[in-house]
C-alpha atoms as a PDB file:
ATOM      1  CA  UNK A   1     144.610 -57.305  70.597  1.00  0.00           C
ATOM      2  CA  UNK A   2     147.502 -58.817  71.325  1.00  0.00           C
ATOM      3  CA  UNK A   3     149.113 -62.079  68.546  1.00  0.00           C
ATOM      4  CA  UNK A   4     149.942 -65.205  69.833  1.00  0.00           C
ATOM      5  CA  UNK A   5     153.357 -64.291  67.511  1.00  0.00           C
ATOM      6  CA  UNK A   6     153.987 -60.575  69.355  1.00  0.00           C
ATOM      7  CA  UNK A   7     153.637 -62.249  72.770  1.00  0.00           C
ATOM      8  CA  UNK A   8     156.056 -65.329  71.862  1.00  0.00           C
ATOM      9  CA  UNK A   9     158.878 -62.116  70.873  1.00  0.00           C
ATOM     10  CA  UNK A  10     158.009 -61.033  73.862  1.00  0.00           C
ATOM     11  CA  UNK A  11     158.528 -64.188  75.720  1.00  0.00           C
ATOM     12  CA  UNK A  12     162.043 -64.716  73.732  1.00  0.00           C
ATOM     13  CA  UNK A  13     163.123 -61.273  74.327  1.00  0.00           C
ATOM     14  CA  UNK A  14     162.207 -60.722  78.447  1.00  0.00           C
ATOM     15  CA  UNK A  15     163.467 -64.352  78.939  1.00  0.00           C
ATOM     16  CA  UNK A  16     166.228 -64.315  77.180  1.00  0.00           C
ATOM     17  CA  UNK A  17     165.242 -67.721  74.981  1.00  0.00           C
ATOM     18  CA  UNK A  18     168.150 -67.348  72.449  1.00  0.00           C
ATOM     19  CA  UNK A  19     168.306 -70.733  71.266  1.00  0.00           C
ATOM     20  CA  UNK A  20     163.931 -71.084  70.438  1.00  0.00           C
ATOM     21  CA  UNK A  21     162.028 -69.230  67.810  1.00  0.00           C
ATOM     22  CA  UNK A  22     158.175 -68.288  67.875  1.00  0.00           C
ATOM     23  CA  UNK A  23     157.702 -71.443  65.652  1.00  0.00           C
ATOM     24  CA  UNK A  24     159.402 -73.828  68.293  1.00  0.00           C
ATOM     25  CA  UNK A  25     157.349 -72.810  71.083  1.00  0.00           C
ATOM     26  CA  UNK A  26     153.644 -74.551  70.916  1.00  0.00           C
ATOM     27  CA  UNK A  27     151.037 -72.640  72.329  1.00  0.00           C
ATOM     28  CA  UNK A  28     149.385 -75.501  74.510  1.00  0.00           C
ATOM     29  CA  UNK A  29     152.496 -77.080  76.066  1.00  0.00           C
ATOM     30  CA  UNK A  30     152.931 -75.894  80.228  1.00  0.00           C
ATOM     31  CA  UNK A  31     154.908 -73.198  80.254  1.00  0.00           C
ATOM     32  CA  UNK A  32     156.554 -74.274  83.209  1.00  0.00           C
ATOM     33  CA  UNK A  33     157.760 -77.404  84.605  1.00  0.00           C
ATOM     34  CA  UNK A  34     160.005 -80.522  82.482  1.00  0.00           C
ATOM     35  CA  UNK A  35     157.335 -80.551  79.725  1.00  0.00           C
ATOM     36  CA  UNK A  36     157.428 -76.883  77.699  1.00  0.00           C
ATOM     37  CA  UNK A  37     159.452 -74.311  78.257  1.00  0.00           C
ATOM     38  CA  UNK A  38     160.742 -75.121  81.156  1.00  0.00           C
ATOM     39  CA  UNK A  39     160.355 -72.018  82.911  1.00  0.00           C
ATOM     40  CA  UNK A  40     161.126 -71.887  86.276  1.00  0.00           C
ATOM     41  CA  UNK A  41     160.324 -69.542  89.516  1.00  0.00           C
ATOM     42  CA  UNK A  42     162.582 -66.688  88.719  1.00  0.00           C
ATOM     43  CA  UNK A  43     161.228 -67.105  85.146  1.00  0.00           C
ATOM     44  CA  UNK A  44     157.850 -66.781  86.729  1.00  0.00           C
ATOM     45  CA  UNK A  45     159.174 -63.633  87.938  1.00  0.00           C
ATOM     46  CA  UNK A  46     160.397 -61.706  84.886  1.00  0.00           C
ATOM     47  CA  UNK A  47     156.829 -62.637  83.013  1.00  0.00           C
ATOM     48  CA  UNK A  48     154.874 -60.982  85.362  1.00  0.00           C
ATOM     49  CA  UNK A  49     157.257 -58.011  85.015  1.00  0.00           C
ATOM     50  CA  UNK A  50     157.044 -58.360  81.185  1.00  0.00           C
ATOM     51  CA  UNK A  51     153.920 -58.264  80.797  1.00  0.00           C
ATOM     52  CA  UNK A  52     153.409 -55.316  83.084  1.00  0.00           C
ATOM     53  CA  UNK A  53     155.970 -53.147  81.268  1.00  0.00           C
ATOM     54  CA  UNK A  54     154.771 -54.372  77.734  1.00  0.00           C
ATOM     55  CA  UNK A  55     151.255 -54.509  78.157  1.00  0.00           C
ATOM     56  CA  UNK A  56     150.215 -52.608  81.303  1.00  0.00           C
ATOM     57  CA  UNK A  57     148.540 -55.322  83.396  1.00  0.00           C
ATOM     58  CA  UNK A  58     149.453 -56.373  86.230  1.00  0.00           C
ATOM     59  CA  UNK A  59     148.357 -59.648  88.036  1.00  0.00           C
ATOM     60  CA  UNK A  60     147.990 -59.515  91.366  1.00  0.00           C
ATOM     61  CA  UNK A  61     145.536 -62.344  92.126  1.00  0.00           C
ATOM     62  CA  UNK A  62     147.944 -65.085  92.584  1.00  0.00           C
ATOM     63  CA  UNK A  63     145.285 -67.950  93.355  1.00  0.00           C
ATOM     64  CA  UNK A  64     144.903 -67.227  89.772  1.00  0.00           C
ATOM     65  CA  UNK A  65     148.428 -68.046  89.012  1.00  0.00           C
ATOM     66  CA  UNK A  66     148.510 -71.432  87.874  1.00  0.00           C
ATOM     67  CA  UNK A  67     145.382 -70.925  85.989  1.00  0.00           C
ATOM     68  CA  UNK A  68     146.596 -68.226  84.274  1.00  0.00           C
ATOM     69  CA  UNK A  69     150.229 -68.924  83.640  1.00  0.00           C
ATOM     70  CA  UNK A  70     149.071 -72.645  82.049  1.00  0.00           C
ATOM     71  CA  UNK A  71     150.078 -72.555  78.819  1.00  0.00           C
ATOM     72  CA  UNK A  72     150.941 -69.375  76.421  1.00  0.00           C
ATOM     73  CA  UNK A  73     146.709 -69.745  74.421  1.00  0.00           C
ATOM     74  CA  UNK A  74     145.493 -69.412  78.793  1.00  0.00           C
ATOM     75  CA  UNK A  75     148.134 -66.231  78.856  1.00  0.00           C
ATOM     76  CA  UNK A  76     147.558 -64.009  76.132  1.00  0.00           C
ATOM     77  CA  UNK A  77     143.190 -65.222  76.798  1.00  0.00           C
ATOM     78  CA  UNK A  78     143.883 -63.077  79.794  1.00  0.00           C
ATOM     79  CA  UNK A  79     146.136 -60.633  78.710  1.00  0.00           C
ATOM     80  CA  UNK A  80     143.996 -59.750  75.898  1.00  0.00           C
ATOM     81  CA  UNK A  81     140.347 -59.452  78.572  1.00  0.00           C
ATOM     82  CA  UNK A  82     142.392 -57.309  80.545  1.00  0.00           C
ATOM     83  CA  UNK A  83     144.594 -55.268  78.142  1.00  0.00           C
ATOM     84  CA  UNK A  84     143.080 -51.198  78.218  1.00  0.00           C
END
């Protein structure tokens, strides 16, 4: 099973967030958008590959997307159902 605190070092480390700690980021604030993180397309981008490199899943349903990329607690509950 995958921590909410590995997947934020991941997050820091693929995205290069070198300014925000695991603390600072809350896991129900929109990744992506003003509010959050801020993440933006080409963000979008180097998650997906992240995950598939650190984790081994890849998502490929992208009417999914938006569902699944909410917030980080709605990104590790589906990285963890679909983790081998």
């Amino acid at each position: 099973m995958v921590t909410v605190e590995n997947f934020k070092q991941i997050l820091i480390k693929y995205l290069n967030l070198e300014d925000i700690t695991p603390d600072e980021i809350d896991d129900n604030e929109p990744l992506f958008g003003d509010e959050g993180l801020g993440l933006d397309s080409v963000d979008s981008i180097e998650l997906v590959l992240a995950i598939e490199k650190e984790y081994g899943i890849i998502i490929d349903n992208t009417a999914q997307y938006n569902a699944i990329f909410q917030n980080v607690n709605t990104l590790l509950t589906y990285i963890n159902a679909n983790k081998k």
